[in-house]
Protein backbone atom coordinates (compact mmCIF):
# COMPACT_ATOMS: atom_id res chain seq x y z
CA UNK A 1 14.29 198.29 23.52
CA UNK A 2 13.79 194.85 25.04
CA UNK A 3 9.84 194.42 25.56
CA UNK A 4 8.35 191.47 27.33
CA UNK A 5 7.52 188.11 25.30
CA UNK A 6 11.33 188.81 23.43
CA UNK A 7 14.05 186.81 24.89
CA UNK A 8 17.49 187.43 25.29
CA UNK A 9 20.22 184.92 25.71
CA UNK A 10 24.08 185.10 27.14
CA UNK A 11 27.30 183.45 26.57
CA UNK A 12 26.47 181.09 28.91
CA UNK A 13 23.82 179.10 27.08
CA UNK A 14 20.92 180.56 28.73
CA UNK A 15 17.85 182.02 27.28
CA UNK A 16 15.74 184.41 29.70
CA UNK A 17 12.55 185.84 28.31
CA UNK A 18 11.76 189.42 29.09
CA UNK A 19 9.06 189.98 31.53
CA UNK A 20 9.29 193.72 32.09
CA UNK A 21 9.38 196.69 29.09
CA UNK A 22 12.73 198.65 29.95
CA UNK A 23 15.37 197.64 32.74
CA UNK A 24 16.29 198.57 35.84
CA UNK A 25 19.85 199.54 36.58
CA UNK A 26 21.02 198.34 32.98
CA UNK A 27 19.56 194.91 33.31
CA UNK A 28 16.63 193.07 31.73
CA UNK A 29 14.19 191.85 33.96
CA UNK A 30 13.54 188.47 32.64
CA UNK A 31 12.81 184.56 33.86
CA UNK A 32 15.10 181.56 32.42
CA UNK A 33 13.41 179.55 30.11
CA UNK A 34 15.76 177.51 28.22
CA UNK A 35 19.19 176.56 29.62
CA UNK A 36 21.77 174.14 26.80
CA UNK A 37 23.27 171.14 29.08
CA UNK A 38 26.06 169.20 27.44
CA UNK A 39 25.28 170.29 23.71
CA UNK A 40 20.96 170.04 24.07
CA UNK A 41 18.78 172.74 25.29
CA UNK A 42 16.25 172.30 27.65
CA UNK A 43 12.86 174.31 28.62
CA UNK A 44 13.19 174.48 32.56
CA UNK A 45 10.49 175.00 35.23
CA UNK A 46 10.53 177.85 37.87
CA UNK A 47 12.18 175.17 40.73
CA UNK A 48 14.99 174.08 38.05
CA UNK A 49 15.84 177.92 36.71
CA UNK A 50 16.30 179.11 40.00
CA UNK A 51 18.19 175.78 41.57
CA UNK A 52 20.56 176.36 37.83
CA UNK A 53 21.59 180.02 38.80
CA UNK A 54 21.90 179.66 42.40
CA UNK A 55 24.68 176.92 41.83
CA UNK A 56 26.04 177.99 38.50
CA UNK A 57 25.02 181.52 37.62
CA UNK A 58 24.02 183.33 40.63
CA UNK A 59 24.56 186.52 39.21
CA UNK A 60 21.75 186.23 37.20
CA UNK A 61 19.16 186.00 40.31
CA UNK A 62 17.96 189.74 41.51
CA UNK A 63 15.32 191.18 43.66
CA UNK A 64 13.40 194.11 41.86
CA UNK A 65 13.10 197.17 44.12
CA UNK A 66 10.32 198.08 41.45
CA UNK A 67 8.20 194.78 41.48
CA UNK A 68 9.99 194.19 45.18
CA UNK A 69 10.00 190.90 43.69
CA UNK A 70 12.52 187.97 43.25
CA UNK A 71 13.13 187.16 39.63
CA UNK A 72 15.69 187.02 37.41
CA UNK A 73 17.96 189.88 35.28
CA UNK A 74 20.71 190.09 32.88
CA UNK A 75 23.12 193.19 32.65
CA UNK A 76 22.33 194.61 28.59
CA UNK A 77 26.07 193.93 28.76
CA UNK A 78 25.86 190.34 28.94
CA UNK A 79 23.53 190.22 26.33
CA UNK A 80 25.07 188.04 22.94
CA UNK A 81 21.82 187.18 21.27
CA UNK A 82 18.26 189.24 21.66
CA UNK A 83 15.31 187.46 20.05
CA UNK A 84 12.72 189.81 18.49
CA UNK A 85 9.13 188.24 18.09
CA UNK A 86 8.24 191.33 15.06
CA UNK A 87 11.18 190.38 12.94
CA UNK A 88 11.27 186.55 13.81
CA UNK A 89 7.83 186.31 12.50
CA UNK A 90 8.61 188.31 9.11
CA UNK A 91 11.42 186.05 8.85
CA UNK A 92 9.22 183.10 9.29
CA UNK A 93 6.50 183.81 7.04
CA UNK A 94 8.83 184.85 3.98
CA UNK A 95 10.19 181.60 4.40
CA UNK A 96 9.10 178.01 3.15
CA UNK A 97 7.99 176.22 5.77
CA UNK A 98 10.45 173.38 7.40
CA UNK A 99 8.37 171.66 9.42
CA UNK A 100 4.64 171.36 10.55
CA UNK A 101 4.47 173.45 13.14
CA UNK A 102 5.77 176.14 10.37
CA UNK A 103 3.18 174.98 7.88
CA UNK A 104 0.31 175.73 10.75
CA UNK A 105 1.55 178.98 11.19
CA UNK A 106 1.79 180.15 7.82
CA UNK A 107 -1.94 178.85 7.57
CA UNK A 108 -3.20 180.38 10.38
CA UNK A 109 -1.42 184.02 9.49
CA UNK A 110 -2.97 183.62 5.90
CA UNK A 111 -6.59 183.01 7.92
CA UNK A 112 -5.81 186.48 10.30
CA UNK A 113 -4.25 188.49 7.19
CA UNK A 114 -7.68 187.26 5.05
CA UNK A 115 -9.60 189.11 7.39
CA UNK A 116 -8.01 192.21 7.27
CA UNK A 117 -5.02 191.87 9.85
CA UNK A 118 -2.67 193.54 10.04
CA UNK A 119 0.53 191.07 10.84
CA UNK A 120 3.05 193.96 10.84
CA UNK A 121 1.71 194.23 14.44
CA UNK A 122 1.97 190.49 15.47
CA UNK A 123 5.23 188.63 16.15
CA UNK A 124 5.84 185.27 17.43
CA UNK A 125 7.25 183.96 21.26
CA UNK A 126 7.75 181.02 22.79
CA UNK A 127 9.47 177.79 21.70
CA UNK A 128 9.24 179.08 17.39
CA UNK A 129 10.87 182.43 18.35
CA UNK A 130 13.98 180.56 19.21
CA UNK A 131 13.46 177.76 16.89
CA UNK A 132 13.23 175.07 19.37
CA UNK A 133 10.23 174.02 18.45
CA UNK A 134 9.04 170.61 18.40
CA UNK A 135 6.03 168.46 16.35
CA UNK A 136 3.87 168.98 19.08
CA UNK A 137 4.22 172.47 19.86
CA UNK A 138 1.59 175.41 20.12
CA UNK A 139 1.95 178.56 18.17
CA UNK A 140 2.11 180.90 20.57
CA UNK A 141 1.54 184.68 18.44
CA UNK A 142 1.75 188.03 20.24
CA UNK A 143 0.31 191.79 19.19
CA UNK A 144 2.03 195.14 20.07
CA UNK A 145 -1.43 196.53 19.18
CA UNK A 146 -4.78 196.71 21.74
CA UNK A 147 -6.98 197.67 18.92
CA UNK A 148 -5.90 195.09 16.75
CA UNK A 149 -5.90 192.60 19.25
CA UNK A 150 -9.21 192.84 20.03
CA UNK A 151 -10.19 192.27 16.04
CA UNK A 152 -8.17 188.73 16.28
CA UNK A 153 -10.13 187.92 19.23
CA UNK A 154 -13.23 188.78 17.05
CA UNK A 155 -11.52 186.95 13.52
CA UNK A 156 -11.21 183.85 15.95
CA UNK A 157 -14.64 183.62 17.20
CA UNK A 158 -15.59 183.95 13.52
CA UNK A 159 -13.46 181.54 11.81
CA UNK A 160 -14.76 178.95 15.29
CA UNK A 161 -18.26 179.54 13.66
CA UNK A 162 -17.40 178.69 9.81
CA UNK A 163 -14.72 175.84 11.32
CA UNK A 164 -12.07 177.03 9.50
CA UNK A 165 -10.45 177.02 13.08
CA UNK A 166 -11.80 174.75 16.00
CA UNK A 167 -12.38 175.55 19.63
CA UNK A 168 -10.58 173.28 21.81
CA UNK A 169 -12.62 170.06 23.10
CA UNK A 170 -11.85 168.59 26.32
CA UNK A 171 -9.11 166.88 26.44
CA UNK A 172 -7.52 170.25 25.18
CA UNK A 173 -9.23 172.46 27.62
CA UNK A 174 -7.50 169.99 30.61
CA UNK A 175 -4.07 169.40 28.79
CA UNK A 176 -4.41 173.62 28.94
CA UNK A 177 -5.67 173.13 32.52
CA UNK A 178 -3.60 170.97 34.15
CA UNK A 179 -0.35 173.02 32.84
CA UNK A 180 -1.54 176.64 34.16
CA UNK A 181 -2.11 175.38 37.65
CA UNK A 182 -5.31 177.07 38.26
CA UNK A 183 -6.41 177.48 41.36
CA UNK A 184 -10.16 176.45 41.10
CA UNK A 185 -11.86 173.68 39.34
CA UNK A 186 -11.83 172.50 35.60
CA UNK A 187 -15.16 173.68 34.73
CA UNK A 188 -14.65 176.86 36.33
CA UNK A 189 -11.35 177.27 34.24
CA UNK A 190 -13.32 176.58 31.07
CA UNK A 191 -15.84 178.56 31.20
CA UNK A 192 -13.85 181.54 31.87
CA UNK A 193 -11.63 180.67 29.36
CA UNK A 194 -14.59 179.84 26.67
CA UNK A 195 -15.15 183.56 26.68
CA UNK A 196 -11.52 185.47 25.70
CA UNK A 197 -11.35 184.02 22.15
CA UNK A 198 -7.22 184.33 22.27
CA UNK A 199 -6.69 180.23 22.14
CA UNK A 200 -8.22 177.97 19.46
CA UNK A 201 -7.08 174.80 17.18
CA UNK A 202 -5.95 174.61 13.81
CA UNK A 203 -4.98 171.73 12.05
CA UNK A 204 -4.84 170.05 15.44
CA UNK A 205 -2.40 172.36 17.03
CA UNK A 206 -3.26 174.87 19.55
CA UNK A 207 -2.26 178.26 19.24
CA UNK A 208 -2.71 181.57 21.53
CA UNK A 209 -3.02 185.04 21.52
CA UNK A 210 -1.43 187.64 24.02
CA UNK A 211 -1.35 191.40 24.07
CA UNK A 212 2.70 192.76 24.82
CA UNK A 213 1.24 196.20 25.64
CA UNK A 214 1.86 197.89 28.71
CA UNK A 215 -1.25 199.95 30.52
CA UNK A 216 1.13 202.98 31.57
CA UNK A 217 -0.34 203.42 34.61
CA UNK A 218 1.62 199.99 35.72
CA UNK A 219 4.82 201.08 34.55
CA UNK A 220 7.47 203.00 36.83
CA UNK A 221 5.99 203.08 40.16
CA UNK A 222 7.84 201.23 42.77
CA UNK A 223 5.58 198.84 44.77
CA UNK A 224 5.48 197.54 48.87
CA UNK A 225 4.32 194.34 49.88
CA UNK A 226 1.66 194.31 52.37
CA UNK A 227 1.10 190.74 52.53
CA UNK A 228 -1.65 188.00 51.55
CA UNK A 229 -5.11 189.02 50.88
CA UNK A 230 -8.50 187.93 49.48
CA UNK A 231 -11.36 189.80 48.76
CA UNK A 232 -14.88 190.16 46.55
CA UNK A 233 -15.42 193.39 44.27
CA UNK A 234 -17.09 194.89 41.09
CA UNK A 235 -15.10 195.41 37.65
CA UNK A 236 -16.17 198.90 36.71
CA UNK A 237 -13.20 199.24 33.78
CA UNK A 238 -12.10 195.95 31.99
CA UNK A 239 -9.98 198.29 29.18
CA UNK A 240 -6.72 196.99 29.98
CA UNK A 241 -7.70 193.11 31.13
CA UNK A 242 -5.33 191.78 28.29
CA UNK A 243 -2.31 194.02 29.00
CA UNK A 244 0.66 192.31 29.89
CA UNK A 245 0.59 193.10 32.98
CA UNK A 246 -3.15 193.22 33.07
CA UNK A 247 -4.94 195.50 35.25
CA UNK A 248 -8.73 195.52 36.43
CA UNK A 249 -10.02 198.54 38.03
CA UNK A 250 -12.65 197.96 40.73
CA UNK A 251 -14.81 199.37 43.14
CA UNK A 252 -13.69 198.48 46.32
CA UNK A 253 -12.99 200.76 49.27
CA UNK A 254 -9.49 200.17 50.01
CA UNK A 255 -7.88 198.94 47.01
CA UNK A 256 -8.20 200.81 43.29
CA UNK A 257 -6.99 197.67 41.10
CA UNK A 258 -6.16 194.19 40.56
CA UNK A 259 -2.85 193.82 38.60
CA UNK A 260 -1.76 190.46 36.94
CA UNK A 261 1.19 188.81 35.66
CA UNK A 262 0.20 185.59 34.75
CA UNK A 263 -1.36 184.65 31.27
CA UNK A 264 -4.33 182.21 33.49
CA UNK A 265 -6.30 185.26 34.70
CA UNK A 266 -5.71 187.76 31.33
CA UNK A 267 -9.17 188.93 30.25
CA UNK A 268 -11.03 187.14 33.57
CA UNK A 269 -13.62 189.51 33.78
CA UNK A 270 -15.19 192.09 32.37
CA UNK A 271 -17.09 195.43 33.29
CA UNK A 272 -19.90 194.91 35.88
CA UNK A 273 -18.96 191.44 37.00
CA UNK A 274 -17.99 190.74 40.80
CA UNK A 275 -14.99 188.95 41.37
CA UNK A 276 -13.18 187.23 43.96
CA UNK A 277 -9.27 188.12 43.88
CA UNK A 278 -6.74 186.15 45.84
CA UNK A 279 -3.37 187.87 45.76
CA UNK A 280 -0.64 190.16 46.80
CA UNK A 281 -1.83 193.69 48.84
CA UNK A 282 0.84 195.96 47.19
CA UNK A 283 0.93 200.24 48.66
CA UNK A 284 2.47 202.89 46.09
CA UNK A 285 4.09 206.09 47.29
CA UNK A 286 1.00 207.90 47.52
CA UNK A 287 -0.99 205.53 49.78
CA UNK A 288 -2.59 203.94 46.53
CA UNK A 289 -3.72 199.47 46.77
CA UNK A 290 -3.44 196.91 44.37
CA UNK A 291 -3.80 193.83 44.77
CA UNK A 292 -1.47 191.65 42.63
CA UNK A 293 -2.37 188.49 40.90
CA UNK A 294 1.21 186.39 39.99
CA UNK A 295 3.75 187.49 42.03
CA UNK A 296 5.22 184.45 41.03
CA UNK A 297 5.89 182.07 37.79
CA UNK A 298 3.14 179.61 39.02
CA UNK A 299 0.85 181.89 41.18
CA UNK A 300 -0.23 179.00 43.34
CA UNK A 301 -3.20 180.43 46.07
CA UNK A 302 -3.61 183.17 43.40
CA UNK A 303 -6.67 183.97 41.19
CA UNK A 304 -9.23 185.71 39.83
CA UNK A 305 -12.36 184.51 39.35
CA UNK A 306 -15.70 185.90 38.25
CA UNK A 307 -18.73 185.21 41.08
CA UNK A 308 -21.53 183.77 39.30
């Protein structure tokens, strides 16, 4: 099963990570993250991926009749190497640690598993789950788990309060800022991020939480693009607003939900707030709206933010 926040790489000397549960017509829907140029791998941007495979690897760019997006896929066949984030962690933490981005994660994991966690349902993604990571890196952790999510949100806020962990100060908050590409101003940004509890410091080093679980209700229905739309409305179930994708349902009388893709506007709002929603107008099969919120990497002109 490849789930998203793994990554998978190919005999190529690319390394996609997986943005979709599942495939679609045996291949992984996925995004190039790291691509190895003359012996030395590289992270790439969304410009540089897709510039890479349209000159070198163009077989790797596909449009998802599901999503009816443009992204990226790999035939399972072309799989050599599929990084898990469950067992990568295990394999981490049963380990002495190499460097100090491995020392910070052992800490923080003994912090989380101190207060009852269970780390059976946690893995690790991003630059430590395919050990490129550097001294300045961010530990970037992810749960398969809603329930137990939702407790490390609450075991962050805590260990914040007896500063066994630190909330990020500002030059954090606009380091964080300036590399999500937000569409509305700093302190907007902050103060909507102030309130999730799934980023904090330790021992300098930022780390993050994210949710890989999959609201069913977003999974196999095949999507149309209406176009380009912006519009106010109330929360009224915030239940799945760290689900990758996450979904808001609101009360609005054309469209049932707000769906989102990008990591920015996970957890935005919560149940009774108004939002304004700038985003894709998707139809279903049965006449049903959404309105989606990263239809692509970056999501410039897209948001969601909570009307104050």
């Amino acid at each position: 099963m490849y789930r998203a926040k793994d990554f998978i790489e190919t005999a190529e000397g690319l390394i996609f990570a997986v943005v979709v549960q599942g495939q679609e017509n045996g291949k992984v829907l996925c995004f190039l993250r790291y691509l190895c140029l003359e012996g030395v791998w590289r992270k790439v941007d969304t410009e540089l991926a897709n510039r890479y495979l349209e000159q070198y690897c163009p077989q790797y760019l596909h449009y998802s009749a599901l999503l009816d997006a443009n992204l990226h896929a790999v035939p399972v066949t072309a799989i050599v190497r599929h990084y898990q984030p469950r067992q990568v962690l295990q394999r981490l933490l049963a380990d002495e640690p190499g460097d100090p981005v491995l020392a910070d994660l052992h800490k923080l994991c003994g912090l989380l598993r101190d207060n009852g966690l269970a780390l059976s349902q946690f893995g690790v993604t991003g630059s430590l789950l395919v050990g490129m990571q550097k001294h300045s890196s961010d530990i970037d952790l992810v749960c398969y788990e809603r329930g137990e999510f939702h407790r490390a949100r609450n075991i962050v806020q805590a260990l914040i309060a007896e500063d066994r962990c630190q909330a990020l100060n500002d030059d954090d908050w606009l380091e964080a800022y300036k590399r999500r590409a937000c569409d509305f101003a700093f302190d907007e940004y902050v103060w909507h991020e102030l309130r999730k509890y799934n980023k904090a410091m330790i021992n300098g080093r930022k780390f993050d939480l994210s949710l890989a679980v999959a609201d069913p209700y977003t999974q196999d229905r095949s999507y149309r693009k209406l176009g380009f739309i912006s519009i106010d409305a109330e929360v009224c179930d915030d239940q799945f607003s760290f689900d990758y994708p996450a979904r808001f349902v609101i009360k609005h009388p054309q469209v049932d939900s707000v769906v989102c893709f990008t990591a920015t506007y996970n957890g935005q709002a919560q149940t009774g707030e108004r939002i304004r929603v700038a985003g894709q107008l998707e139809v279903d099969r049965d006449g049903v709206q959404r309105i989606v919120v990263g239809s692509n990497r970056e999501a410039i002109g897209e948001f969601i933010k909570v009307i104050r």
